[in-house]
Protein backbone atom coordinates (compact mmCIF):
# COMPACT_ATOMS: atom_id res chain seq x y z
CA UNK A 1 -52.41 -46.49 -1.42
CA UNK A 2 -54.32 -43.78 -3.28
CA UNK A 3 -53.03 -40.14 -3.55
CA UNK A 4 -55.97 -39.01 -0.86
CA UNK A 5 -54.61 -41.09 1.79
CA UNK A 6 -50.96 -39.73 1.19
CA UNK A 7 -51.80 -36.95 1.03
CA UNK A 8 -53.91 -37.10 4.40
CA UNK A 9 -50.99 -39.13 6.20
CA UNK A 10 -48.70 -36.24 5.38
CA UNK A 11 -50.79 -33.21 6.14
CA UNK A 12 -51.11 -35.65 9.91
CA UNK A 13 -47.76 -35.79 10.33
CA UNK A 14 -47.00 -31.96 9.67
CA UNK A 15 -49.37 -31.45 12.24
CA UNK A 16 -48.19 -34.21 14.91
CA UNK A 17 -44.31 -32.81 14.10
CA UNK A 18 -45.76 -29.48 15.15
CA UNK A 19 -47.40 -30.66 18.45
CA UNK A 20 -44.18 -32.53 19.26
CA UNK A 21 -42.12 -29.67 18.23
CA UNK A 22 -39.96 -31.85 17.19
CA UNK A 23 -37.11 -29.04 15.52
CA UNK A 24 -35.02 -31.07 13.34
CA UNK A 25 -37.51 -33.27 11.77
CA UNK A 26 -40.12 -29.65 11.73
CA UNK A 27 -37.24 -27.96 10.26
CA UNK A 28 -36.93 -30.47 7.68
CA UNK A 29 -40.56 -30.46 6.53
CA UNK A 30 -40.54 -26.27 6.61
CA UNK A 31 -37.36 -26.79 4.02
CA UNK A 32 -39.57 -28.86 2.16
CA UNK A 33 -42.25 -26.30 1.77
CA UNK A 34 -39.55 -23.47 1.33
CA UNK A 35 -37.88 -25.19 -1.49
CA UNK A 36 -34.19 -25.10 -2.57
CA UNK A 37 -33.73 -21.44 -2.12
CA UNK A 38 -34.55 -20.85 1.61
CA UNK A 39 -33.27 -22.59 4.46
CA UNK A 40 -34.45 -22.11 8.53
CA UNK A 41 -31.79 -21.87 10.60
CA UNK A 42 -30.66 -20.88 14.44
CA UNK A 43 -28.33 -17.97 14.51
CA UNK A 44 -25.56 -18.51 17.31
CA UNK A 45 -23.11 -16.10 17.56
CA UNK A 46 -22.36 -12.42 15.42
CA UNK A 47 -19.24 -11.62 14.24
CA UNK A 48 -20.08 -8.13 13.01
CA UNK A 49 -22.84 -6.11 11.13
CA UNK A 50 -22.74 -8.36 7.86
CA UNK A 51 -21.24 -11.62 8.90
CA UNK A 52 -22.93 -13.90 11.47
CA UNK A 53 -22.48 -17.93 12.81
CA UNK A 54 -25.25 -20.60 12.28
CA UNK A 55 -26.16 -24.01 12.79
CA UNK A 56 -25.17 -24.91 9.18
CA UNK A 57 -21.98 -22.52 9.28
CA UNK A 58 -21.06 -18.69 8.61
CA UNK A 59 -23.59 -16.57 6.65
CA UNK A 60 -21.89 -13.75 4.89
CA UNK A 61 -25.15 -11.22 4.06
CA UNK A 62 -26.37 -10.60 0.78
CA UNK A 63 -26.19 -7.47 -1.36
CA UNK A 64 -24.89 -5.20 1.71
CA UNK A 65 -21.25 -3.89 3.43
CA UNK A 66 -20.94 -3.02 7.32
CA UNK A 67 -17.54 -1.74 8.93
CA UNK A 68 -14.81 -3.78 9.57
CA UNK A 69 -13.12 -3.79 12.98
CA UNK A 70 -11.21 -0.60 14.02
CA UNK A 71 -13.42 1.44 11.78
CA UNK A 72 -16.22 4.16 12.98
CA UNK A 73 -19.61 2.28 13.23
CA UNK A 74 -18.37 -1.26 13.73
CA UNK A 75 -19.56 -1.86 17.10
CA UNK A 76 -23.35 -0.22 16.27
CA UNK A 77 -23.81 -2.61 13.69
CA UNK A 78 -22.61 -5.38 15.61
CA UNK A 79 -24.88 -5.17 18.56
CA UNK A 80 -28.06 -3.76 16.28
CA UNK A 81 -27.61 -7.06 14.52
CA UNK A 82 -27.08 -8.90 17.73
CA UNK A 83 -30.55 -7.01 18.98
CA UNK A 84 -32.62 -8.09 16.14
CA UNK A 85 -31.39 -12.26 15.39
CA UNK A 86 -29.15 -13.26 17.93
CA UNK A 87 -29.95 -17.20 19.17
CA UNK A 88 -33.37 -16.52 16.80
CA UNK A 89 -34.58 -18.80 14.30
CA UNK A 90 -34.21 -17.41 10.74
CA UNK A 91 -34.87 -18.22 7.25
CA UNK A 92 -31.60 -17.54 4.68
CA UNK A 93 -32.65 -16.91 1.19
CA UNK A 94 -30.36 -17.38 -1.67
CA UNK A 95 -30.54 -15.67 -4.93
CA UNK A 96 -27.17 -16.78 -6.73
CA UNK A 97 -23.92 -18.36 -5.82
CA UNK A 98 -24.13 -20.09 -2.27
CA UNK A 99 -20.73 -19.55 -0.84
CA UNK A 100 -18.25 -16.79 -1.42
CA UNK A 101 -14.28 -17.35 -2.06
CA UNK A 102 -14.14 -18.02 1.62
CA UNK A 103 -16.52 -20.89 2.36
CA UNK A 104 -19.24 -18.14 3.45
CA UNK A 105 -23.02 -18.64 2.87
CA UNK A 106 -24.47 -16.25 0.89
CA UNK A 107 -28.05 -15.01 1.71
CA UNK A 108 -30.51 -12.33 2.58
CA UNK A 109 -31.66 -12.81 6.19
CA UNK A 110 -35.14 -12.58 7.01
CA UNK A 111 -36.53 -12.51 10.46
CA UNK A 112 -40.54 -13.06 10.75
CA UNK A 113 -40.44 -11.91 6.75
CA UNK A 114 -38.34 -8.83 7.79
CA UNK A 115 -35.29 -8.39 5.60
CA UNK A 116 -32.89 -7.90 7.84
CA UNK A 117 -30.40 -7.10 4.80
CA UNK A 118 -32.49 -3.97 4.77
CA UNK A 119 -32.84 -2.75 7.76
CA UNK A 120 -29.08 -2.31 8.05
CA UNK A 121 -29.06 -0.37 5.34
CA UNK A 122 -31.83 1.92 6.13
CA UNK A 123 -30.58 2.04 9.82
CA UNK A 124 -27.59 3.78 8.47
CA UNK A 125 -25.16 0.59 10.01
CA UNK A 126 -23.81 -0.13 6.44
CA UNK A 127 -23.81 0.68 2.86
CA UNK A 128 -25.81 -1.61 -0.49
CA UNK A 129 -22.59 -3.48 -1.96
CA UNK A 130 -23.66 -5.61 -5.34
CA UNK A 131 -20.11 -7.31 -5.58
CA UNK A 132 -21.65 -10.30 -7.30
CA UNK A 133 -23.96 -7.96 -9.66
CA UNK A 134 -27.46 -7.06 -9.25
CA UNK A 135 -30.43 -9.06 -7.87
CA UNK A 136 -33.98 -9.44 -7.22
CA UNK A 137 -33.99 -6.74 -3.77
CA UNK A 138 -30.67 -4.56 -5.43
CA UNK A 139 -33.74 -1.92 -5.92
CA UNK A 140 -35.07 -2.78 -2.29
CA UNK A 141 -31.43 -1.85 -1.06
CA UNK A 142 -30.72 1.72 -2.83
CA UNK A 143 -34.25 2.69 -1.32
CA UNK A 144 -33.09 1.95 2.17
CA UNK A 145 -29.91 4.13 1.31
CA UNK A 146 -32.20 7.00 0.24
CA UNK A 147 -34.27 6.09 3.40
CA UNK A 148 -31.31 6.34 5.40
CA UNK A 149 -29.62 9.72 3.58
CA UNK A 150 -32.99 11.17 4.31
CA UNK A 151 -32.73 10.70 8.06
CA UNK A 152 -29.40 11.70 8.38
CA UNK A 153 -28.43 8.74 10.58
CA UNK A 154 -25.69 6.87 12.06
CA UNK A 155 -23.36 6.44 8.63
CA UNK A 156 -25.40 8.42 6.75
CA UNK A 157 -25.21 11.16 8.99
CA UNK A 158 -23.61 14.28 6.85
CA UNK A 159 -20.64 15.88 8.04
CA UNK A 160 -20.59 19.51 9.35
CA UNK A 161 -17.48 20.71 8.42
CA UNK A 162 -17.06 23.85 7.07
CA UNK A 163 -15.38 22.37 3.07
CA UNK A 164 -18.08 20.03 3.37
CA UNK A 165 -20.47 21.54 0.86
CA UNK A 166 -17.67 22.54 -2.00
CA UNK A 167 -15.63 19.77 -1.78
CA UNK A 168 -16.57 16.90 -4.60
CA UNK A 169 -15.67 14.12 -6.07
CA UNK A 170 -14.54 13.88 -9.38
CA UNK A 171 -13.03 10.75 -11.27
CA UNK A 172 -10.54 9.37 -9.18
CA UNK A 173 -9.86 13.33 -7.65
CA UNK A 174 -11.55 15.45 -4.94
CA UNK A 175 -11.62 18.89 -5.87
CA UNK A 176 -11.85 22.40 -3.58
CA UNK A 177 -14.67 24.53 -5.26
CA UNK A 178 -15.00 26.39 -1.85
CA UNK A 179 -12.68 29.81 -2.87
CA UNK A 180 -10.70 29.22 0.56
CA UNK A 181 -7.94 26.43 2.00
CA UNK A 182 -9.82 23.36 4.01
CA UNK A 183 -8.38 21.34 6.05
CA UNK A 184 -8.68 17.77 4.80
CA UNK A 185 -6.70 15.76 7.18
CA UNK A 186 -7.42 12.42 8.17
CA UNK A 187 -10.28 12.97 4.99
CA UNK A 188 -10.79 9.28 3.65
CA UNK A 189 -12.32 8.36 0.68
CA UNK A 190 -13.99 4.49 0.58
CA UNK A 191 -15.03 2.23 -1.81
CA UNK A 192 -18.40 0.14 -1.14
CA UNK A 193 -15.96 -2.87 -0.12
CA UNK A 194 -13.40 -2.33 1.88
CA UNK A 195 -10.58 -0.43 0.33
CA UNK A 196 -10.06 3.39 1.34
CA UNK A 197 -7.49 5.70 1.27
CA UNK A 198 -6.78 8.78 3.50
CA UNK A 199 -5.84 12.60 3.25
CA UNK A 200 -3.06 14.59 4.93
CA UNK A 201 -2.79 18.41 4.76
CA UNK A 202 -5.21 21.06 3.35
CA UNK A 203 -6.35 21.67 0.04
CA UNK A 204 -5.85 24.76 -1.48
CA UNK A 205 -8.97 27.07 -3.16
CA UNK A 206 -9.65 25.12 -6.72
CA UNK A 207 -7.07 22.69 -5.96
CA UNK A 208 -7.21 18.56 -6.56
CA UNK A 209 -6.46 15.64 -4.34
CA UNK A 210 -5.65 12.25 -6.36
CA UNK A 211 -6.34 9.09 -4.96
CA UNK A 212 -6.20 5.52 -5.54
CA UNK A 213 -8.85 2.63 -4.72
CA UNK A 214 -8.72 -1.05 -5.56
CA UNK A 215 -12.81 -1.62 -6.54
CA UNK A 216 -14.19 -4.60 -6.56
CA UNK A 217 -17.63 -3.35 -8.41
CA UNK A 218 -15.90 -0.36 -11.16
CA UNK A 219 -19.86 1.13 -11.06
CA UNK A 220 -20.16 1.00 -7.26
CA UNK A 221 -20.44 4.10 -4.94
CA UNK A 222 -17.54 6.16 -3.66
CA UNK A 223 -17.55 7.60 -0.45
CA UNK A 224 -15.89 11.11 0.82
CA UNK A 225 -16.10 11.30 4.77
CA UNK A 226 -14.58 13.87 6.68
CA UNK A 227 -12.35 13.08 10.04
CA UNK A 228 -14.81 12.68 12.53
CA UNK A 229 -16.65 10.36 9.77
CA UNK A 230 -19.39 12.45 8.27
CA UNK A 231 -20.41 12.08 4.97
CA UNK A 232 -19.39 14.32 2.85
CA UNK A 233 -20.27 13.12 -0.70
CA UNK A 234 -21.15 9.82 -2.45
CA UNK A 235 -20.96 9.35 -6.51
């Protein structure tokens, strides 16, 4: 058989597999043409903002951190992500190791060639989180942050309380600069992942707060939010 011919059977059945829809056999081909870093798949069920169910098992998303549940902004990024891919077909793209420490895919989602690692992020429904190290959309990701600090929105929404401007963060400290005593309790200060700690008390004018965080990424953001979860600083 000459190479014409195969290649005219093949481009025949592509196109009869398409007519048919015939999924599993289509999806097969459409791997084919994706190569070894993308795969299609059906999203089934969403367990929250950065961890969702497939066909081929749980898909832990790429490059970004939502709120765990019991924490402010949970459910929002839950049903935004249930709004955008739930029971849709998607395309998981991998850029480095394919399963974390718990037998979770690792991929960017993409949705009609929408990242939809991205649009949480510039939503405001979670934070860029390189605990693997930097990759090929990292850049992609602290845009959406800026997007989202820009707008003001959902977790980047900043906080209105009155120490909110002269409290910072400094080292592994959060210091009073205001000239008065604020009132930092139930203050918590997160890491991109998920370790935090939380305030008690007031701090006094030009006084210090130590506190302690377990970081998975030593270079990766810190955030200061006040008790009714406004952003207060980031470093």
């Amino acid at each position: 058989m000459t190479k014409k011919k195969e290649i005219t059977i093949l481009i025949s059945l592509v196109v009869l597999l398409v007519i048919l829809n015939y999924n599993f056999l289509d999806s097969k081909v459409e791997s084919f043409f994706l190569g070894d870093q993308s795969e299609k798949t059906v999203v089934e069920r969403i367990i929250d903002g950065d961890t969702i169910v497939t066909e081929i098992g749980n898909v832990r998303l790429l490059g970004i951190n939502t709120p765990e549940r019991g924490e402010r902004g949970f459910l929002e990024a839950k049903v935004f992500l249930e709004n955008l891919i739930l029971n849709k077909s998607v395309v998981l793209e991998y850029v480095g190791p394919r399963e974390d420490k718990y037998g979770r895919i690792l991929a960017y989602v993409f949705l009609e060639g929408g990242n939809i690692n991205l649009k949480l992020v510039e939503n405001g429904f979670g934070n860029y989180y390189f605990y693997d190290g930097r990759d090929i959309y990292s850049e992609d990701l602290e845009e959406a942050w800026n997007s989202c600090i820009s707008k003001e929105i959902n977790l980047c929404g900043p906080s209105d309380h009155e120490c909110s401007k002269c409290i910072s963060i400094e080292g592994e400290k959060i210091v009073n600069q205001c000239g008065f005593s604020c009132n930092i309790e139930a203050w918590e200060v997160k890491e991109e992942g998920r370790d935090k700690f939380v305030f008690e008390g007031s701090l006094e004018p030009n006084g210090k707060r130590e506190f302690e965080l377990e970081q998975d990424n030593k270079d990766g953001l810190v955030f200061l939010r006040d008790g009714k979860g406004g952003l207060v600083v980031y470093v």
